[in-house]
Protein backbone atom coordinates (compact mmCIF):
# COMPACT_ATOMS: atom_id res chain seq x y z
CA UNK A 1 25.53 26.00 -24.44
CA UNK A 2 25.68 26.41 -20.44
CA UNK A 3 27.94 23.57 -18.81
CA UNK A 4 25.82 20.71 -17.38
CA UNK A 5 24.69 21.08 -13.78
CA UNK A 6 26.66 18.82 -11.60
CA UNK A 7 25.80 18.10 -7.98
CA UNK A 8 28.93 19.66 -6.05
CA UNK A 9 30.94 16.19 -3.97
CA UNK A 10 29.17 15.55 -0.64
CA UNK A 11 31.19 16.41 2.50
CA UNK A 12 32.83 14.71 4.75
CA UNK A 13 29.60 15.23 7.19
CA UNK A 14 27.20 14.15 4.66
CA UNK A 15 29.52 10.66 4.06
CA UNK A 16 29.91 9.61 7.12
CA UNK A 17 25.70 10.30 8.17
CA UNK A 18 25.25 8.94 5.28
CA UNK A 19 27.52 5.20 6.35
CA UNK A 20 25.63 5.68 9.49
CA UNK A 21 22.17 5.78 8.36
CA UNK A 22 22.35 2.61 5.72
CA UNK A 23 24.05 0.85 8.54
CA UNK A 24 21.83 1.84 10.93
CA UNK A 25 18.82 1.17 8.73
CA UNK A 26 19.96 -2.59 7.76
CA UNK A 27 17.45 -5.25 8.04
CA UNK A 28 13.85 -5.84 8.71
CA UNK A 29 12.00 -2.39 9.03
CA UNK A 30 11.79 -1.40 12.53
CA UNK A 31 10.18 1.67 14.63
CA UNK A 32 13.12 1.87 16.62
CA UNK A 33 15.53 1.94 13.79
CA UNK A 34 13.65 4.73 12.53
CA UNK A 35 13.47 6.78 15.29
CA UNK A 36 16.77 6.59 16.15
CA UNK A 37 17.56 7.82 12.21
CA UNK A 38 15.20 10.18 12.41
CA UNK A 39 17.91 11.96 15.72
CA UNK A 40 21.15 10.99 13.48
CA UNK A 41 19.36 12.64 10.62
CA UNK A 42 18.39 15.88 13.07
CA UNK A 43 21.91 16.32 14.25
CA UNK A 44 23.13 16.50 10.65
CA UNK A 45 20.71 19.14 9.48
CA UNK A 46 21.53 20.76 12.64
CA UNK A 47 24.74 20.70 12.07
CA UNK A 48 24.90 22.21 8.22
CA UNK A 49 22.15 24.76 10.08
CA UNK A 50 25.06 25.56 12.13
CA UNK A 51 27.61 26.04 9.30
CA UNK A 52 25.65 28.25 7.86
CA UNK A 53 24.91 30.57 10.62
CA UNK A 54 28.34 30.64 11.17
CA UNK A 55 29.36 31.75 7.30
CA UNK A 56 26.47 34.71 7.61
CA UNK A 57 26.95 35.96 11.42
CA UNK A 58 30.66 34.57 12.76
CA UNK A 59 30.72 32.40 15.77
CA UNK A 60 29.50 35.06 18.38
CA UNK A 61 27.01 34.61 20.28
CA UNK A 62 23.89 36.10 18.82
CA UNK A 63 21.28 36.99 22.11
CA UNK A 64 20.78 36.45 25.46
CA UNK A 65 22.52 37.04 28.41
CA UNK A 66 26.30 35.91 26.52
CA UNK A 67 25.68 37.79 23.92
CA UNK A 68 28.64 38.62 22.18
CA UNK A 69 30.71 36.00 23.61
CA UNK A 70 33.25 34.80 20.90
CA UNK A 71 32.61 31.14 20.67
CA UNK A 72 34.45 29.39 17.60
CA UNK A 73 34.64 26.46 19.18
CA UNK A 74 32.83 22.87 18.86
CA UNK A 75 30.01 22.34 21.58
CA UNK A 76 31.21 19.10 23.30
CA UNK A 77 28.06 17.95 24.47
CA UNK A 78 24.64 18.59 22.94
CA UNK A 79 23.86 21.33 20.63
CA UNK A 80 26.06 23.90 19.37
CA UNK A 81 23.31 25.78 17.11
CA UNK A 82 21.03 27.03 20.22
CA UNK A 83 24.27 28.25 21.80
CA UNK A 84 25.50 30.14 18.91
CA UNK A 85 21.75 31.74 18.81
CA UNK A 86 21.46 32.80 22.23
CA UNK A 87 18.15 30.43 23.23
CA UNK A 88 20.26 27.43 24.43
CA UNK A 89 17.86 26.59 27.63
CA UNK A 90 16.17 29.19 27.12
CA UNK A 91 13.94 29.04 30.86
CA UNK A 92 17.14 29.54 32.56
CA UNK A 93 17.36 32.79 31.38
CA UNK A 94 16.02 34.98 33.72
CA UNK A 95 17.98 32.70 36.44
CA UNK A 96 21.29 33.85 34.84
CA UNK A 97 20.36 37.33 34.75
CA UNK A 98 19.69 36.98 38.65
CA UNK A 99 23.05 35.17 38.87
CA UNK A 100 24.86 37.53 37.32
CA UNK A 101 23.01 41.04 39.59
CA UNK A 102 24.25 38.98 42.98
CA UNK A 103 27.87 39.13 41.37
CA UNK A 104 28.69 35.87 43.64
CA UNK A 105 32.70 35.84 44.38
CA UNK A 106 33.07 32.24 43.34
CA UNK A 107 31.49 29.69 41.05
CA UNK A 108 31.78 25.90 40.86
CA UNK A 109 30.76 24.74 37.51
CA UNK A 110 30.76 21.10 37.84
CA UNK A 111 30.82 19.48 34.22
CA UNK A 112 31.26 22.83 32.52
CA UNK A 113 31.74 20.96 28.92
CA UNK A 114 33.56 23.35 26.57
CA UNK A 115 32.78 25.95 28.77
CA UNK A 116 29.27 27.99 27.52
CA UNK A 117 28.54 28.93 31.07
CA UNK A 118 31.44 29.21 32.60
CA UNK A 119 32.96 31.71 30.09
CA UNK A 120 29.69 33.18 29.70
CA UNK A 121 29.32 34.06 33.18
CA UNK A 122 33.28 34.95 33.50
CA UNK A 123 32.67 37.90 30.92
CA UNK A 124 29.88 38.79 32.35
CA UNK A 125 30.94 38.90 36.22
CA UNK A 126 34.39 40.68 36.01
CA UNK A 127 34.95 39.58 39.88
CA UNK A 128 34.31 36.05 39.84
CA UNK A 129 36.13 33.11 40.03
CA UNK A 130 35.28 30.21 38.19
CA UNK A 131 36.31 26.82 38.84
CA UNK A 132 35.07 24.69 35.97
CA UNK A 133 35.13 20.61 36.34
CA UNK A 134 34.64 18.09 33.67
CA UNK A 135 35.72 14.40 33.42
CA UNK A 136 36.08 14.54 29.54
CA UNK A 137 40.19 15.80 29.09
CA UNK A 138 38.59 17.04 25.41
CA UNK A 139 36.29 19.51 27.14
CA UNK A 140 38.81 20.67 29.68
CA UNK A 141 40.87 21.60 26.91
CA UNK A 142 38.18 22.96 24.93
CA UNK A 143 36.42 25.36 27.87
CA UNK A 144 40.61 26.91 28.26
CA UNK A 145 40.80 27.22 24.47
CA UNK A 146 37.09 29.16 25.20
CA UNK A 147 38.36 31.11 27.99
CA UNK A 148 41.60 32.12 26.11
CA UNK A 149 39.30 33.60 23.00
CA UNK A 150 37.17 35.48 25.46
CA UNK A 151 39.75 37.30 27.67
CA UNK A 152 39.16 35.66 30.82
CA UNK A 153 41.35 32.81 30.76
CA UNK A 154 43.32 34.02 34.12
CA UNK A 155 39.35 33.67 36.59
CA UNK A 156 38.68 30.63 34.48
CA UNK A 157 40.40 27.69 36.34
CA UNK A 158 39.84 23.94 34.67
CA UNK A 159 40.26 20.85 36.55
CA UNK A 160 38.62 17.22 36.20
CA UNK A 161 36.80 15.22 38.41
CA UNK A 162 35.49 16.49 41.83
CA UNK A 163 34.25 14.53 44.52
CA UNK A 164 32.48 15.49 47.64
CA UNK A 165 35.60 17.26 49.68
CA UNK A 166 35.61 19.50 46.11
CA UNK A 167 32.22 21.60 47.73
CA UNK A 168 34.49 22.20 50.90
CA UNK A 169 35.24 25.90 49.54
CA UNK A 170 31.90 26.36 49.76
CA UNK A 171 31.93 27.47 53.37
CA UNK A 172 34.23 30.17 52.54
CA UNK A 173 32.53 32.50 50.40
CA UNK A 174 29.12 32.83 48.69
CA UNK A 175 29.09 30.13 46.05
CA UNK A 176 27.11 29.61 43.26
CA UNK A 177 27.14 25.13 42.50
CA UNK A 178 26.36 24.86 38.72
CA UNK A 179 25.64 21.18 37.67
CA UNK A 180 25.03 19.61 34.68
CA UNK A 181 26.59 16.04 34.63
CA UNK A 182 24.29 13.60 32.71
CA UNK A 183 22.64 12.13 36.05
CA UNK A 184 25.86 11.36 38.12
CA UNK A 185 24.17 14.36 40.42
CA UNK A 186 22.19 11.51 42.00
CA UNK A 187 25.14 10.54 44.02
CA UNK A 188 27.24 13.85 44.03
CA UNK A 189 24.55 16.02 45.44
CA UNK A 190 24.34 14.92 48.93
CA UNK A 191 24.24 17.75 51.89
CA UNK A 192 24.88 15.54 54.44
CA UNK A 193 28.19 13.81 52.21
CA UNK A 194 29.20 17.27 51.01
CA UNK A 195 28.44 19.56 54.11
CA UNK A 196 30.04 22.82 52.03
CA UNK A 197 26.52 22.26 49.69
CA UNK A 198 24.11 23.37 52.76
CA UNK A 199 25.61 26.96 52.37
CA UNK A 200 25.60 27.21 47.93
CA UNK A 201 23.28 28.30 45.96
CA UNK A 202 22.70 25.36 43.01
CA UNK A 203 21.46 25.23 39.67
CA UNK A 204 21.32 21.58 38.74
CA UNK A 205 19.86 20.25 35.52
CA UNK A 206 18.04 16.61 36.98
CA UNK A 207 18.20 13.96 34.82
CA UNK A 208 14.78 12.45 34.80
CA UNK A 209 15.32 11.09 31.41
CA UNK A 210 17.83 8.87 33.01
CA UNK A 211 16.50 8.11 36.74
CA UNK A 212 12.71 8.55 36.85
CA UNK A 213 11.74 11.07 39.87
CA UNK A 214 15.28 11.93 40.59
CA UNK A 215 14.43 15.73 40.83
CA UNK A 216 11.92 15.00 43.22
CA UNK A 217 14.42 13.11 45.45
CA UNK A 218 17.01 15.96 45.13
CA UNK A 219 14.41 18.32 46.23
CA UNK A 220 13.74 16.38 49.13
CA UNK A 221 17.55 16.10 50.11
CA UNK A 222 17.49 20.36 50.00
CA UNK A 223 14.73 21.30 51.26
CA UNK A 224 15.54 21.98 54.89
CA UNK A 225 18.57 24.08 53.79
CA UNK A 226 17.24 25.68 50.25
CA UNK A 227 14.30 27.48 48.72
CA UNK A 228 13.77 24.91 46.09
CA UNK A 229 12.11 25.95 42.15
CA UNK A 230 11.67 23.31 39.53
CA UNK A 231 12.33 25.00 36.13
CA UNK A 232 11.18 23.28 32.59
CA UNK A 233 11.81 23.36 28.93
CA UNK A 234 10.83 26.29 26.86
CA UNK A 235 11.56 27.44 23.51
CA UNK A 236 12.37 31.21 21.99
CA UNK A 237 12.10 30.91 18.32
CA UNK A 238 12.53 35.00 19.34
CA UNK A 239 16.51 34.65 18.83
CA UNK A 240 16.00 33.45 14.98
CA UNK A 241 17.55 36.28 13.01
CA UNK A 242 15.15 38.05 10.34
CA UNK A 243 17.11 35.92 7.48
CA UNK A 244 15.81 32.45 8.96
CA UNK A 245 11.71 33.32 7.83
CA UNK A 246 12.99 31.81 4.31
CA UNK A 247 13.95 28.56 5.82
CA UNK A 248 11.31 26.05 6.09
CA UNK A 249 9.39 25.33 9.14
CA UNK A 250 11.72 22.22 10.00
CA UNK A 251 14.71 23.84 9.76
CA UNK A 252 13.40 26.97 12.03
CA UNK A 253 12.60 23.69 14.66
CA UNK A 254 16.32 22.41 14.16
CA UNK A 255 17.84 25.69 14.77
CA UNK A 256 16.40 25.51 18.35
CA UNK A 257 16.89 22.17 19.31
CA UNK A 258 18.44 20.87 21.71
CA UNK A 259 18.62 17.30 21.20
CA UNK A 260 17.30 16.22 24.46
CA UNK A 261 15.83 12.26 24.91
CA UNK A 262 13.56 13.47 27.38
CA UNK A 263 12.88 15.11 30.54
CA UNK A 264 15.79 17.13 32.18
CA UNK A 265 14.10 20.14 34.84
CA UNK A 266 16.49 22.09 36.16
CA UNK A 267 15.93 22.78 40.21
CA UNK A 268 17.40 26.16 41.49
CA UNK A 269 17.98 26.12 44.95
CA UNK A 270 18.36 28.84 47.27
CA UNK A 271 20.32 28.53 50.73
CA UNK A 272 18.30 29.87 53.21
CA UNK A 273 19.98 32.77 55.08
């Protein structure tokens, strides 16, 4: 007679989601309390998702303009699946690809995280120089650890918090401003405060989520200097590999999620000539 069938012990992840959800759940029933399970929940599936891409394909990046990027490392802000797959904002992809053809001398990556775009772009311009910001000391370390794995670790400089004096070496060279720093742009991305910002070209991801209209106002503050284009969300379920058709629908949704809360355009603006 066969063993019994015991349910293998539930991982660390599972424990700890699991503490979090009956916590979370406690008391009276509540729409909020299940909405916000319903994200902790997401992130989890996400998460084993990840794992399990990992296991199958490695940690390198699967499509898209990084492809092939080596990135065993922990995303330290949002969603690590997307990157792994290639889609992560998926409408910025063309953008990149124009990004990378100018072959700009010098980018500012201001709140670079663990470093997706800033290593990304690093392998794929062999003549740039990439100055990558963050305030988190956990995702400085993690976007050098990044650089290090991916060869480029001597044109990937890290450094913390910049303030407006920091876009002064834009009036040096051709400069490409990426910013992505959960809606502290509001106050960062002034032309008239930050002079060196008339003569970059920025990609800025607005949050709206945060600050209602905010990429509106931002517009407004560039548009004498830049060509200004609003860019939304999309999805490419096109970067799923042919193994993923046996998952179910959901998980084919999680794989490609990026756990936004809501609205976050990105504007790409163009100094004028």
């Amino acid at each position: 007679m066969p063993p019994p069938q015991t349910n293998p012990a539930p991982s660390g992840l599972t424990q700890a989601v699991t503490r979090d959800l009956k916590a979370m759940l406690d008391g009276p029933p509540d729409a909020a309390k299940l909405h916000n399970s319903l994200r902790l929940l997401a992130k989890w599936r996400a998460q084993i998702l990840e794992n399990t891409f990992a296991a199958r394909e490695g940690r390198v990046v699967h499509s898209g303009p990084f492809k092939g990027m080596n990135y065993d490392v922990k995303a330290t802000e949002g969603a690590g699946m997307a990157r792994l797959l290639g889609c992560y904002e998926a409408s910025l992809i063309p953008v990149f690809e124009a990004i990378i053809a100018r072959a700009y001398p010098q980018i500012l990556d201001v709140g670079c995280a663990e470093g997706y775009y800033a290593v990304g772009l690093a392998r794929r311009m062999p003549d740039v120089q990439v100055l990558a910001h963050d305030t988190n000391p956990k995702a400085q370390d993690t976007c050098r650890a990044l650089a290090a794995l991916n060869g480029v670790a001597e044109r990937v400089q890290v450094g913390g918090t910049i303030d407006h004096s920091g876009f002064d070496r834009c009036k040096d060279q051709k400069t490409l401003v990426l910013c992505d720093i959960e809606g502290a742009e509001a106050q960062l991305l002034d032309p008239h405060a930050a002079p060196g910002l008339q003569k970059a070209d920025i990609l800025v991801e607005v949050h709206d989520c945060f600050d209602a209209g905010l990429s509106d106002r931002i517009a407004k503050r560039f548009a004498a200097t830049h060509k200004v284009e609003r860019i939304g969300r999309s999805v490419d379920m096109s970067a799923l590999p042919d193994w993923m058709e046996d998952l179910s629908d959901l998980d084919r949704v999680l794989c490609v999620w990026e756990w936004r809360m809501g609205p976050t355009p990105w504007l790409w603006m163009q100094a004028h000539d």
